[in-house]
C-alpha atoms as a PDB file:
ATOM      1  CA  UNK A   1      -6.982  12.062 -19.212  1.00  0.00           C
ATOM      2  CA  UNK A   2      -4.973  13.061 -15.773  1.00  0.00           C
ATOM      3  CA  UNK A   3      -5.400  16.099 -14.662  1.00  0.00           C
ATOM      4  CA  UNK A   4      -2.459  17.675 -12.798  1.00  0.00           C
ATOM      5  CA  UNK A   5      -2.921  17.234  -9.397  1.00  0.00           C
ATOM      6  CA  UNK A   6       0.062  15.600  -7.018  1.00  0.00           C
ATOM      7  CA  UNK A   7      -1.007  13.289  -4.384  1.00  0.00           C
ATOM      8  CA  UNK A   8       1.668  12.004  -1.941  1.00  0.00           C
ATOM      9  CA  UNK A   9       2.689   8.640  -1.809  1.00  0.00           C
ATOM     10  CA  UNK A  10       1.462   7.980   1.298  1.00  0.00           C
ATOM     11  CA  UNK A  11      -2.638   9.313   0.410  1.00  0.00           C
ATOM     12  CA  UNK A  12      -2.382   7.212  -2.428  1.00  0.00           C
ATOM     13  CA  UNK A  13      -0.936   4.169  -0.513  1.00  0.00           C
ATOM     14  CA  UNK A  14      -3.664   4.911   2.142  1.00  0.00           C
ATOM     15  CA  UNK A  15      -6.303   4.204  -0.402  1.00  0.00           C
ATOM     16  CA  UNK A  16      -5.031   1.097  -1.863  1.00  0.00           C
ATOM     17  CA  UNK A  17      -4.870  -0.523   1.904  1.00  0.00           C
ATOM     18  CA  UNK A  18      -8.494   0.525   2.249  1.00  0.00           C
ATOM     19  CA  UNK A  19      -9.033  -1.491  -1.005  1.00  0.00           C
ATOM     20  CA  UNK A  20      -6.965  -4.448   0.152  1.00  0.00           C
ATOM     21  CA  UNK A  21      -8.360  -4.135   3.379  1.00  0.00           C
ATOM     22  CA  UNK A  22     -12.233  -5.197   1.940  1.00  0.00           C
ATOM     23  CA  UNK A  23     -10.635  -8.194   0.511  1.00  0.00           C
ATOM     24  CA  UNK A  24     -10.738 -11.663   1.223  1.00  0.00           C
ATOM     25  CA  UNK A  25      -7.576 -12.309   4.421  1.00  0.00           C
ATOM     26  CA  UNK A  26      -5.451 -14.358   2.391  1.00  0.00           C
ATOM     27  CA  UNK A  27      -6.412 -12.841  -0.881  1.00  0.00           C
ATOM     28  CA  UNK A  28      -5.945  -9.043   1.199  1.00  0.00           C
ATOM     29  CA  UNK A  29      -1.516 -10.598   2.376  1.00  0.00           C
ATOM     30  CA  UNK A  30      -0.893 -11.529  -0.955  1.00  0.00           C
ATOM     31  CA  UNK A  31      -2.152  -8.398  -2.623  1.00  0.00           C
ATOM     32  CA  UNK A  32      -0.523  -6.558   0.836  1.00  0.00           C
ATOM     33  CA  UNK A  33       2.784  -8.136   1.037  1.00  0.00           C
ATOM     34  CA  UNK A  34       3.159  -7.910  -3.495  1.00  0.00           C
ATOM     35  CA  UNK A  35       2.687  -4.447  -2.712  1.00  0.00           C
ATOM     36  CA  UNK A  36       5.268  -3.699  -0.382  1.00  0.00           C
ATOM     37  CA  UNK A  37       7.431  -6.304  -2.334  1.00  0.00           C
ATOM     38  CA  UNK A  38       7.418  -3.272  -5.417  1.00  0.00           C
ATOM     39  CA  UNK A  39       9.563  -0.840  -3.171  1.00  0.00           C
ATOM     40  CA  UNK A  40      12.852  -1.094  -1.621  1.00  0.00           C
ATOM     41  CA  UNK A  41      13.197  -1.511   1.783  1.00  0.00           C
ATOM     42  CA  UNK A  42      15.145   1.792   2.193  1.00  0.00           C
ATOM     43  CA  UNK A  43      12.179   3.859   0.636  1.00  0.00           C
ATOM     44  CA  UNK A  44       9.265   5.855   2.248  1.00  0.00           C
ATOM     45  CA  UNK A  45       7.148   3.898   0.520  1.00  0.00           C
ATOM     46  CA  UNK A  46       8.085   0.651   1.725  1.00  0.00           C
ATOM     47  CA  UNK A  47       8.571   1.698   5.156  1.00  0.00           C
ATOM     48  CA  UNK A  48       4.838   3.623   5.313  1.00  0.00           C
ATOM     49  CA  UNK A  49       3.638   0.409   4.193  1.00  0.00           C
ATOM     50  CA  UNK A  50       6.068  -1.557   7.253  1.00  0.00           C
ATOM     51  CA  UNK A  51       3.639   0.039   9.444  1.00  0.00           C
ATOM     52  CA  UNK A  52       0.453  -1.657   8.717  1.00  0.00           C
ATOM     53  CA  UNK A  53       2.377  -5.080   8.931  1.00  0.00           C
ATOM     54  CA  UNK A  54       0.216  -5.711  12.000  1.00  0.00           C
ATOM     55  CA  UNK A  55      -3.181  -5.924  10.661  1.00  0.00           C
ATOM     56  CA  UNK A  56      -2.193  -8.473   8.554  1.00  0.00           C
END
């Protein structure tokens, strides 16, 4: 069971690009790029994730 607790988007987002991060490169931009694909481009989601578009 969940307990309570509110994380942000953006922690939560943080640690899934860590995960994606120790992936295989090509496995890591599909796994990156379906990610960002699940927001729309207006949200703070999407654009958090905008930023990291470099690394990959």
């Amino acid at each position: 069971m969940l307990d309570n607790t509110v994380y942000s988007s953006e922690l939560l987002l943080s640690n899934i690009i860590q995960v994606i991060l120790n992936l295989d490169d090509e496995v890591g931009k599909l796994v990156f790029d379906g990610l960002k694909a699940s927001f729309a481009i207006d949200s703070k989601e999407y654009q958090y994730l905008a930023n990291f578009d470099l690394i990959h």
